[in-house]
N, C-alpha and C. Protein backbone atom coordinates (compact mmCIF):
# COMPACT_ATOMS: atom_id res chain seq x y z
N UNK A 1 -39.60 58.02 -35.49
CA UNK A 1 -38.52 57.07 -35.69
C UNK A 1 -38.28 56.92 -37.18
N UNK A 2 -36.84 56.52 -37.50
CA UNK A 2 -36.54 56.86 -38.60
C UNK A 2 -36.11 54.98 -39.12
N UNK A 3 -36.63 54.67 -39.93
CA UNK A 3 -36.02 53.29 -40.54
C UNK A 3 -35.34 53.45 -41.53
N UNK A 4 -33.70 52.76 -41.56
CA UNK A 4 -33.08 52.92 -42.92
C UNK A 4 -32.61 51.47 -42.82
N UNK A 5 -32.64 50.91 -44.17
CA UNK A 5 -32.07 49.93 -44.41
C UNK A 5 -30.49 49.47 -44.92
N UNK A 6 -29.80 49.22 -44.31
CA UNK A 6 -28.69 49.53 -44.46
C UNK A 6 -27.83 47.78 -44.95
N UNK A 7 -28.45 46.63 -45.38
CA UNK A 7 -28.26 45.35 -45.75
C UNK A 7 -27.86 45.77 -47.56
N UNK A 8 -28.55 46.88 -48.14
CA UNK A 8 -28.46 46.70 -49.42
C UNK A 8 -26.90 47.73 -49.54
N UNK A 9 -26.48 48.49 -48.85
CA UNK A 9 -25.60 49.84 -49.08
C UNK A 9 -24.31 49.06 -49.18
N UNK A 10 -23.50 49.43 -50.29
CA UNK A 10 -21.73 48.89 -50.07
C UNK A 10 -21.20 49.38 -49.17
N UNK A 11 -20.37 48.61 -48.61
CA UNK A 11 -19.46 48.84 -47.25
C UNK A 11 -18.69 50.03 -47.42
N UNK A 12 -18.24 50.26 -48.68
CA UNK A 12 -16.93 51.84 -48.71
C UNK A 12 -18.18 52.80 -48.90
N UNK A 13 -19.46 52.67 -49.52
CA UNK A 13 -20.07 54.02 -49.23
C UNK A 13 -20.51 54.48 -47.94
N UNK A 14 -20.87 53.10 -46.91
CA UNK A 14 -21.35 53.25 -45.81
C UNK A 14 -20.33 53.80 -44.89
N UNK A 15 -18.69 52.90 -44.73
CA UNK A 15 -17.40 53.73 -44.29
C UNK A 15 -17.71 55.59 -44.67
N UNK A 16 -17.52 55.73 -45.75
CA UNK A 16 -16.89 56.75 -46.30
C UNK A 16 -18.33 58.10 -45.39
N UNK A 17 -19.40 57.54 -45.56
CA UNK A 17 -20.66 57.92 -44.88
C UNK A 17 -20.16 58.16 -43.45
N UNK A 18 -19.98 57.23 -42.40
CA UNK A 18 -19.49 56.90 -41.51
C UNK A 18 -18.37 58.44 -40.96
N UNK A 19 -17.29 58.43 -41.94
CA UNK A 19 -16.36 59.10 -41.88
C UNK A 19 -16.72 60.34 -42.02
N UNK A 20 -18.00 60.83 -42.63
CA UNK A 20 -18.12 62.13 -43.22
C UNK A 20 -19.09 62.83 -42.05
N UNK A 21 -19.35 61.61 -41.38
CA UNK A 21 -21.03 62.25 -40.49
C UNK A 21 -21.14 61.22 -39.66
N UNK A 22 -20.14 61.15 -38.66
CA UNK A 22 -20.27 60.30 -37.82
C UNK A 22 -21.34 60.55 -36.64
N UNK A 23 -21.64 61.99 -36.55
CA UNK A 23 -22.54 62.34 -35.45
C UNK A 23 -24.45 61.55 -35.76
N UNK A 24 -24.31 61.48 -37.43
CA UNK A 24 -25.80 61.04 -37.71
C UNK A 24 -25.71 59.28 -37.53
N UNK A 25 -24.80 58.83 -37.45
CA UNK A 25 -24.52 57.36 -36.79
C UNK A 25 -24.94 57.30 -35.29
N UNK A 26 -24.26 58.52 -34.83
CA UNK A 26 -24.16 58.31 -33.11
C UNK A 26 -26.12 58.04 -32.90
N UNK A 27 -26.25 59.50 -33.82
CA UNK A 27 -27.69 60.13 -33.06
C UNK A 27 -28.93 58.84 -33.26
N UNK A 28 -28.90 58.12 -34.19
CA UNK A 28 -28.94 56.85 -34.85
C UNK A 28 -28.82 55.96 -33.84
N UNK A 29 -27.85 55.49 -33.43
CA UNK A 29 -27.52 54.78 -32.05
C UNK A 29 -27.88 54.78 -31.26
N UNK A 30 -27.92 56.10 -30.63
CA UNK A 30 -29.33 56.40 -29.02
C UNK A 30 -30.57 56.33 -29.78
N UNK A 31 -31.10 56.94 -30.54
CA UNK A 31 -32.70 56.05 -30.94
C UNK A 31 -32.42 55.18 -30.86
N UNK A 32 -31.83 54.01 -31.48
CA UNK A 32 -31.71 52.86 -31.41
C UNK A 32 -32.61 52.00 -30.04
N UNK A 33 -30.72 52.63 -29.19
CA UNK A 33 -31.10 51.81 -27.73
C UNK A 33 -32.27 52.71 -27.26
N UNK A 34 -32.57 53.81 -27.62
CA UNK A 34 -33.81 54.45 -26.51
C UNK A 34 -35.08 53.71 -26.95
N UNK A 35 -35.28 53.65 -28.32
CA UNK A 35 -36.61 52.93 -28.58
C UNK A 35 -36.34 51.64 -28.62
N UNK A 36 -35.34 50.56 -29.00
CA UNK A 36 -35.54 48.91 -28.50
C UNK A 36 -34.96 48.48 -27.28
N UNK A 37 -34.63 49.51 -26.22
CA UNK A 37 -33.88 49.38 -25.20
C UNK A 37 -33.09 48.37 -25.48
N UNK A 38 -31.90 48.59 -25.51
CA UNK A 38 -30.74 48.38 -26.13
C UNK A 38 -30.73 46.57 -26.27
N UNK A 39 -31.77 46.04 -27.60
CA UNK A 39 -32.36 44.82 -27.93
C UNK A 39 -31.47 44.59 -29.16
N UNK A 40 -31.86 43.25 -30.27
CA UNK A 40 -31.52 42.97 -30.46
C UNK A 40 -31.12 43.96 -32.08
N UNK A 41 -31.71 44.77 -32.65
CA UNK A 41 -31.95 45.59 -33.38
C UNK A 41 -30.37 46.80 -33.03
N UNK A 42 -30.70 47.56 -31.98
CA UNK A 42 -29.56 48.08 -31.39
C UNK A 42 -28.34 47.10 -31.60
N UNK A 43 -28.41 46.06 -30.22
CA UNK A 43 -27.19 45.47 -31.05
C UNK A 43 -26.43 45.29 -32.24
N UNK A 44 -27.17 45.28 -33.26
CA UNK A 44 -26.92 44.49 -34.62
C UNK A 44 -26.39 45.76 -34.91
N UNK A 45 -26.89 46.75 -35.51
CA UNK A 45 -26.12 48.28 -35.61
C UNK A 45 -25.20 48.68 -35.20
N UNK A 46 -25.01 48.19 -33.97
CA UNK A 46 -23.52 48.84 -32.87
C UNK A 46 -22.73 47.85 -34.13
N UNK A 47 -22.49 46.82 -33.61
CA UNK A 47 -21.71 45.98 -33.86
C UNK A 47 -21.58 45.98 -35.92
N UNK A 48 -22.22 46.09 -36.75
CA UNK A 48 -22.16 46.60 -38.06
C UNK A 48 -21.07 47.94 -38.01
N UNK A 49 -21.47 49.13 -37.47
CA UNK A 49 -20.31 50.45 -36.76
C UNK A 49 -19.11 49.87 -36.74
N UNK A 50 -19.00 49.02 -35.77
CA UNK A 50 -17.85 48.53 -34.80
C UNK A 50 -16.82 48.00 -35.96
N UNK A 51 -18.04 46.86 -36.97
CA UNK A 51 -16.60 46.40 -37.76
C UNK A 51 -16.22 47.33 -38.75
N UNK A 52 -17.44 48.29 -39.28
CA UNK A 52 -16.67 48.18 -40.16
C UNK A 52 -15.34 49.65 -39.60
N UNK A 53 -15.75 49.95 -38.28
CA UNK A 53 -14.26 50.72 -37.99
C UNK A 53 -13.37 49.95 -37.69
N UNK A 54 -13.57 48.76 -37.33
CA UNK A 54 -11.99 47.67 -36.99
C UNK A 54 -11.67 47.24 -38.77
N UNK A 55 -12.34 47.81 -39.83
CA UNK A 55 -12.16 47.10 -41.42
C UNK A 55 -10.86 48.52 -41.56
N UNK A 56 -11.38 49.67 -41.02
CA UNK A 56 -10.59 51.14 -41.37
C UNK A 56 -9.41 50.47 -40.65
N UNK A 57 -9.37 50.67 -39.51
CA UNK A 57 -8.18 50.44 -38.38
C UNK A 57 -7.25 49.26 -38.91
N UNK A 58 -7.83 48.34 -39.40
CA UNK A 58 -7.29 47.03 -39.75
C UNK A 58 -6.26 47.86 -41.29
N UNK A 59 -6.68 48.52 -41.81
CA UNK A 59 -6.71 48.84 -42.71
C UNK A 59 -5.26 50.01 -42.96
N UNK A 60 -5.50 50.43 -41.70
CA UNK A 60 -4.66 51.32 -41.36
C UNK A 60 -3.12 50.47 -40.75
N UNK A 61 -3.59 49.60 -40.18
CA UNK A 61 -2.62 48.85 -39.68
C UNK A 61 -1.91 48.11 -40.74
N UNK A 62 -2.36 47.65 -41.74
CA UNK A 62 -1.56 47.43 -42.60
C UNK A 62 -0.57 47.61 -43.35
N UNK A 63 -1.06 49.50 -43.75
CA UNK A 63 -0.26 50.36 -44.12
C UNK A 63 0.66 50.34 -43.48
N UNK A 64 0.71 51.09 -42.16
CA UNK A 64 1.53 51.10 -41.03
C UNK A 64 2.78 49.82 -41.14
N UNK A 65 2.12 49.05 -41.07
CA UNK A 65 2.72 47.60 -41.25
C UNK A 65 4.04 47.61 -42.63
N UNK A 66 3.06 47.82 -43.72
CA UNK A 66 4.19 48.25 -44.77
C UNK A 66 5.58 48.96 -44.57
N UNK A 67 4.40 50.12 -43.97
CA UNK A 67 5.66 50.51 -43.58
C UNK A 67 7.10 50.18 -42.85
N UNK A 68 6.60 49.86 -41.88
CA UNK A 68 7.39 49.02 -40.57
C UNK A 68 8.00 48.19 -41.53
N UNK A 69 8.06 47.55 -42.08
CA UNK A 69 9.06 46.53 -43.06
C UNK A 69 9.94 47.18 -43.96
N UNK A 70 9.25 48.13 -44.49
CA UNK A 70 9.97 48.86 -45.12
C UNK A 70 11.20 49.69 -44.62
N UNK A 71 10.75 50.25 -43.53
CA UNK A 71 11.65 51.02 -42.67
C UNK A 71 12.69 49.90 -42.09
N UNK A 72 12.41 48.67 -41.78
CA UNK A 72 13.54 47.73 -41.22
C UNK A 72 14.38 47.40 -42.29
N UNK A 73 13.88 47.43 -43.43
CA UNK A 73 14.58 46.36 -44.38
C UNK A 73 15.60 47.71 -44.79
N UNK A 74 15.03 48.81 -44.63
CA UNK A 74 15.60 49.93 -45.20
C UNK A 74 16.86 50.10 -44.01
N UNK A 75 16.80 50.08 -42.59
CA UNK A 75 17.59 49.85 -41.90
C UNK A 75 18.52 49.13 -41.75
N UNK A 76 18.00 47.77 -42.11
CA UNK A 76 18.86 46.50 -42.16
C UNK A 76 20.14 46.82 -42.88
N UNK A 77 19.92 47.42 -44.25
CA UNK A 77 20.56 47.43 -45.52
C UNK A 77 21.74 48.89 -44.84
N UNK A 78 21.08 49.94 -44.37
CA UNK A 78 21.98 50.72 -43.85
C UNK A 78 23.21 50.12 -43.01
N UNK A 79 22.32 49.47 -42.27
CA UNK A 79 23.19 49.09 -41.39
C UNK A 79 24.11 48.25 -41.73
N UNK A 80 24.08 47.08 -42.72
CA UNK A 80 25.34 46.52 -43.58
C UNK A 80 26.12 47.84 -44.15
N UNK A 81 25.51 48.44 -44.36
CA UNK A 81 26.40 49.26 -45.01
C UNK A 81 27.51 50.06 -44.63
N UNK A 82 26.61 50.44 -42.86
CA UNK A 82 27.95 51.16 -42.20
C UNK A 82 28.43 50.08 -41.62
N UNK A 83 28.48 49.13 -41.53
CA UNK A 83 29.77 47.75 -41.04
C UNK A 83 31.07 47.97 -41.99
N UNK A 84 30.28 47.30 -43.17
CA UNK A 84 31.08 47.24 -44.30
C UNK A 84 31.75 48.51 -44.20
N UNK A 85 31.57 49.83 -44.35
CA UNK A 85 32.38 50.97 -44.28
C UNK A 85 33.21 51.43 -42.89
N UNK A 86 32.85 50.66 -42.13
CA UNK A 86 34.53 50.52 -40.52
C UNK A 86 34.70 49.94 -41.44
N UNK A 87 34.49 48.58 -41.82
CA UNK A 87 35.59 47.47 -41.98
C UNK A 87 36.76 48.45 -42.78
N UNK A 88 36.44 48.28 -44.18
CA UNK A 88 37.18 49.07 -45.25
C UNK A 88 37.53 50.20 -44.57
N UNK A 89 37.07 50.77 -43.63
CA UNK A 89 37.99 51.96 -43.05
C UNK A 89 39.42 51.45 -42.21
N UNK A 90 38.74 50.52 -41.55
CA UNK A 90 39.96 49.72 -40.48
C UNK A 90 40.89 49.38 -41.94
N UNK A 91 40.36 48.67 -42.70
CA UNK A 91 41.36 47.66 -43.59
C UNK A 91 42.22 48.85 -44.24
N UNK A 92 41.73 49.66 -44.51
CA UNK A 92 42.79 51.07 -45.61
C UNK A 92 43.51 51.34 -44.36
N UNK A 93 43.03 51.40 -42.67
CA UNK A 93 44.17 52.33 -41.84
C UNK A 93 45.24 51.20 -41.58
N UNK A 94 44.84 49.64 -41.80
CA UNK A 94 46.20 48.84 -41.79
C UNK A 94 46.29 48.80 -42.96
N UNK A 95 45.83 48.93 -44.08
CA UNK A 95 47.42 48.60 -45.32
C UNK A 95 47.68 49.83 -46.00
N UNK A 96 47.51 51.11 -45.03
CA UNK A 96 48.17 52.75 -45.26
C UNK A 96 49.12 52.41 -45.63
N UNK A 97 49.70 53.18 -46.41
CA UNK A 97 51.44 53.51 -46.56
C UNK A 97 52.01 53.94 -45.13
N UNK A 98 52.93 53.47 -45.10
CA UNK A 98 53.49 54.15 -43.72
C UNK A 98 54.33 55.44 -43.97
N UNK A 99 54.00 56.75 -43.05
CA UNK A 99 54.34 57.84 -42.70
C UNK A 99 55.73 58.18 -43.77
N UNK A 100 55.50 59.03 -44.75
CA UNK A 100 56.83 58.98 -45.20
C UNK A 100 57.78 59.87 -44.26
N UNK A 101 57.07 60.39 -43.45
CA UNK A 101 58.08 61.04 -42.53
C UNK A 101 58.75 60.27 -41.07
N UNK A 102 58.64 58.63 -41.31
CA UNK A 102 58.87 57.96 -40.69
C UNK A 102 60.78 57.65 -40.44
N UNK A 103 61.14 58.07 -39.53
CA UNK A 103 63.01 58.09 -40.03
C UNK A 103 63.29 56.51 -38.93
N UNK A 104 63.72 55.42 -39.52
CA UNK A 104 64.35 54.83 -38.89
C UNK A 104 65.59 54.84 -38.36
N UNK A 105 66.03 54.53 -37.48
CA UNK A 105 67.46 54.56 -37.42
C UNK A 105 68.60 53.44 -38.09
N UNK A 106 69.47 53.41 -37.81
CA UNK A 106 70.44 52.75 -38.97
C UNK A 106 70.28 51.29 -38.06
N UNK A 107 70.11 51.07 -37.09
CA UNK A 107 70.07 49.68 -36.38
C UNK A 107 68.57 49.52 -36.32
N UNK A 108 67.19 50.10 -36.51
CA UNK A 108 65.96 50.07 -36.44
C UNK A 108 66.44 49.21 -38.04
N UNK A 109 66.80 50.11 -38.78
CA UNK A 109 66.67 49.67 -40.71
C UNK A 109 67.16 48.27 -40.48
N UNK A 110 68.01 48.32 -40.05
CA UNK A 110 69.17 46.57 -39.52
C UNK A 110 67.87 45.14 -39.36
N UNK A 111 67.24 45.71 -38.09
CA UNK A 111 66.48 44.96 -37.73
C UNK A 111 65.25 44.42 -38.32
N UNK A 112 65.02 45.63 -39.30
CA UNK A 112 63.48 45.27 -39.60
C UNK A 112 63.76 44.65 -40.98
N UNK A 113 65.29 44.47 -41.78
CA UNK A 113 65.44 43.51 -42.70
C UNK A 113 65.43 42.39 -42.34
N UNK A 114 66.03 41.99 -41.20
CA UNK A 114 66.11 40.74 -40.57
C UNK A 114 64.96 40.52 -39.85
N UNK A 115 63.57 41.32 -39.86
CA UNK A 115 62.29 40.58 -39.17
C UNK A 115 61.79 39.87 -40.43
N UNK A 116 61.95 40.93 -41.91
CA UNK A 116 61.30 40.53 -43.26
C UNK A 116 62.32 39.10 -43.50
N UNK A 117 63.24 39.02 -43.01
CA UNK A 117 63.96 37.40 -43.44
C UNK A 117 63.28 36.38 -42.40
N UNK A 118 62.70 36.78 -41.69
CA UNK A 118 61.84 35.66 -40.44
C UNK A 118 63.22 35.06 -39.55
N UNK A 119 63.88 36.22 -39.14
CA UNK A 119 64.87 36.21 -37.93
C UNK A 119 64.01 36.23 -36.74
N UNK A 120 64.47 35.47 -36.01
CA UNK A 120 63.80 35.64 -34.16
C UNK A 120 64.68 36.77 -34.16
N UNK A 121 63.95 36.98 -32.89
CA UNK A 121 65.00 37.83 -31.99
C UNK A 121 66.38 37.56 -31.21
N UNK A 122 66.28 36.23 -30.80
CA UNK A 122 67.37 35.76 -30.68
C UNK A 122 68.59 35.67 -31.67
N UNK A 123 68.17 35.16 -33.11
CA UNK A 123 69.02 35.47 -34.32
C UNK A 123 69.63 36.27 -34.25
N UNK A 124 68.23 37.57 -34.20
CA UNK A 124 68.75 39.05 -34.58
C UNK A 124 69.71 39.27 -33.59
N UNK A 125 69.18 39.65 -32.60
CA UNK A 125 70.72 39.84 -31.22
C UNK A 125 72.11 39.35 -31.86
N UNK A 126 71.87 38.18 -32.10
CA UNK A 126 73.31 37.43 -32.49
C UNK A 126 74.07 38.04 -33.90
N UNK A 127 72.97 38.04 -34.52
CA UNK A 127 73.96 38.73 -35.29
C UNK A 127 74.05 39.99 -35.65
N UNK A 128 73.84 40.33 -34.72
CA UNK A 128 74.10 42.23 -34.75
C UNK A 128 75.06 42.52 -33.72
N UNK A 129 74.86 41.15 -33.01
CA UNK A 129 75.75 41.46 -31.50
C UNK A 129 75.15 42.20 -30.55
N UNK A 130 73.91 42.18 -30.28
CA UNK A 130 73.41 43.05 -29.38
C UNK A 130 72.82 42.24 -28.50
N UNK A 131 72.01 42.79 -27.37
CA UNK A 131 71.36 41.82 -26.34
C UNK A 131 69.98 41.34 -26.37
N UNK A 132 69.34 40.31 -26.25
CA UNK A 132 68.09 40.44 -26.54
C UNK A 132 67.27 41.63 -26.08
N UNK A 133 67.03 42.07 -24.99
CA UNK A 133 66.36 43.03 -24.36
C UNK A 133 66.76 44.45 -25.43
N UNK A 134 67.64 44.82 -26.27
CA UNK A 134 67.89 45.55 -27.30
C UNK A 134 67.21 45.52 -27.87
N UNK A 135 67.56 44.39 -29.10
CA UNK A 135 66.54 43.95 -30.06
C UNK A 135 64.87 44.25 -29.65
N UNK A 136 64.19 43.57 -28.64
CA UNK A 136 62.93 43.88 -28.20
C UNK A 136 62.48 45.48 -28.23
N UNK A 137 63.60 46.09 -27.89
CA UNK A 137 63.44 47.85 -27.60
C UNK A 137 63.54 48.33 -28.98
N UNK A 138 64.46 47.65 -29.59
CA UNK A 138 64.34 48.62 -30.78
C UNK A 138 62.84 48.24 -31.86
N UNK A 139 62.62 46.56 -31.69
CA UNK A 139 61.36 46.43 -32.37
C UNK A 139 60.07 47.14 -31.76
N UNK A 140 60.23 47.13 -30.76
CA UNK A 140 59.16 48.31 -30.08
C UNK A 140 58.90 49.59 -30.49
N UNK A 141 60.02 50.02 -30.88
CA UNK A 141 60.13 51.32 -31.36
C UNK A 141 59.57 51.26 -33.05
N UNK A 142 60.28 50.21 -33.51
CA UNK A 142 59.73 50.52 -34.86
C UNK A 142 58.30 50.19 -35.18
N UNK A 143 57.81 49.50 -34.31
CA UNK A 143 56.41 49.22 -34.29
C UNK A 143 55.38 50.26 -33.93
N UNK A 144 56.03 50.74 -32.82
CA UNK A 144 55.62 52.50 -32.69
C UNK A 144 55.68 53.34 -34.12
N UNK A 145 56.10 53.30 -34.53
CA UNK A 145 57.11 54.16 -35.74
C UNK A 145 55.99 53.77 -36.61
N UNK A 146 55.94 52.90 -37.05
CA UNK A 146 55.04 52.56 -38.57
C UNK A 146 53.91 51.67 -37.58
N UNK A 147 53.08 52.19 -36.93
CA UNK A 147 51.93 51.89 -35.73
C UNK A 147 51.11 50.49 -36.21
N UNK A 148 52.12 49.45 -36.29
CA UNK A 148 52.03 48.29 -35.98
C UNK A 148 51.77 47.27 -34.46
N UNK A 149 51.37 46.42 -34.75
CA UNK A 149 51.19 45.50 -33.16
C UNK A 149 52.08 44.42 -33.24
N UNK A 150 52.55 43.81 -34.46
CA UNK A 150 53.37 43.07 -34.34
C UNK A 150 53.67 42.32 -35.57
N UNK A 151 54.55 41.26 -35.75
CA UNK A 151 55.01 40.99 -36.69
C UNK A 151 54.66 41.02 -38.41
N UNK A 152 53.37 40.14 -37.67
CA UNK A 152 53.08 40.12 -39.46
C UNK A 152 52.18 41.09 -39.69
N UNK A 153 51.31 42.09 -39.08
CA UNK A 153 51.03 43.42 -39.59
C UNK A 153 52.33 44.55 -40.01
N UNK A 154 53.64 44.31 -39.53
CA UNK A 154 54.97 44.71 -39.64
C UNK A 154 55.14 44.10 -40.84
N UNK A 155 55.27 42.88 -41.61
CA UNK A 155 55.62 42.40 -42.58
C UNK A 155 54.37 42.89 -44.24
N UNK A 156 53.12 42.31 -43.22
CA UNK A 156 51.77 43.34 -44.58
C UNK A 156 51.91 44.74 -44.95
N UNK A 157 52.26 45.08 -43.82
CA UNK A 157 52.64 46.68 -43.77
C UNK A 157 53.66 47.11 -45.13
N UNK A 158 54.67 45.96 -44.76
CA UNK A 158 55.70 46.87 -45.85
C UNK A 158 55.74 45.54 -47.32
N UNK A 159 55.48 44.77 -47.32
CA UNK A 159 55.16 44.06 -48.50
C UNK A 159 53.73 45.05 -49.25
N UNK A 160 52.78 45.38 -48.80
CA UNK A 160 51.79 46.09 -49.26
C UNK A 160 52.22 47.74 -49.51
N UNK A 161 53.44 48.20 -49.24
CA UNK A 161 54.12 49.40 -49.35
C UNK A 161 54.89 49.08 -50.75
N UNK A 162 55.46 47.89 -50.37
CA UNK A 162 56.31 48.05 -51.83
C UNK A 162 55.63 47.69 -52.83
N UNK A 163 55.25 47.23 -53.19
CA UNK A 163 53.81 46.89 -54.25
C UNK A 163 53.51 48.27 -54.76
N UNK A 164 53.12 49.10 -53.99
CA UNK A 164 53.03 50.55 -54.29
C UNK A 164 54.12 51.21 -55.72
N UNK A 165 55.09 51.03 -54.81
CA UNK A 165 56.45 51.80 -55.00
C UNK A 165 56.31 51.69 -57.01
């Protein structure tokens, strides 16, 4: 039987020991329990092993851990980032210039001065002389035309065009 004292040894030489030659731990271990049948001596050894591999593992988990924060925070930040870049994508595809190959017609041009004067549709009809259900068709169309939804994206649309000009 072999006695080593192991109360005086630092913990990273004993780890690092541990790590290099774990089989002379094991073999260590069954003497142990074979000669104190697994008493209080045995015990004390297992459990010395035990922590200081939950000190590695713990140890490891930390890292790990770093990581994991790192990788979220690193995500987080991506992920603002591609928001922010729809947004500004959406925001440039509504205040585009509209199509210069966009041709209104001479009663489309009519109408869409009198939407920029804040004419209803009723106005407009009236004073173009046309019917309401007209008016509606032709703003439909021009909304098609310069791919608007409705009024005041129709009005940003071309106030943010001429600004350009």
């Amino acid at each position: 039987m072999t006695l080593i004292l192991l109360s005086n040894v630092d913990q990273d030489v004993l780890k690092e020991d541990l790590n290099n030659n774990p089989e002379f731990y094991q073999r260590l271990q069954d003497n142990l329990n074979g000669y104190y049948n697994n008493s209080g001596y045995a015990t004390q050894f297992k459990e010395l092993i035990t922590d200081l591999s939950k000190v590695e593992i713990q140890q490891d988990l930390e890292f790990y851990k770093r990581i994991a924060y790192i990788l979220g925070a690193f995500s987080f930040i991506l992920g603002i980032g591609v928001i922010f870049l729809f947004v500004k994508l959406k925001k440039q595809k509504y205040e585009g210039e509209p199509n210069e190959n966009i041709n209104l017609t001479n009663q489309e041009e009519r109408i869409s001065e009198l939407i920029i004067q804040d004419k209803s549709n009723k106005e407009i009809a009236a004073e173009l002389f046309i019917s309401l259900s007209t008016v509606k068709t032709h703003i439909r169309n021009i909304y098609a035309k310069l791919e608007v939804a409705n009024r005041q994206e129709f009005v940003d649309k071309l106030k943010n065009y001429s600004r350009r000009d």
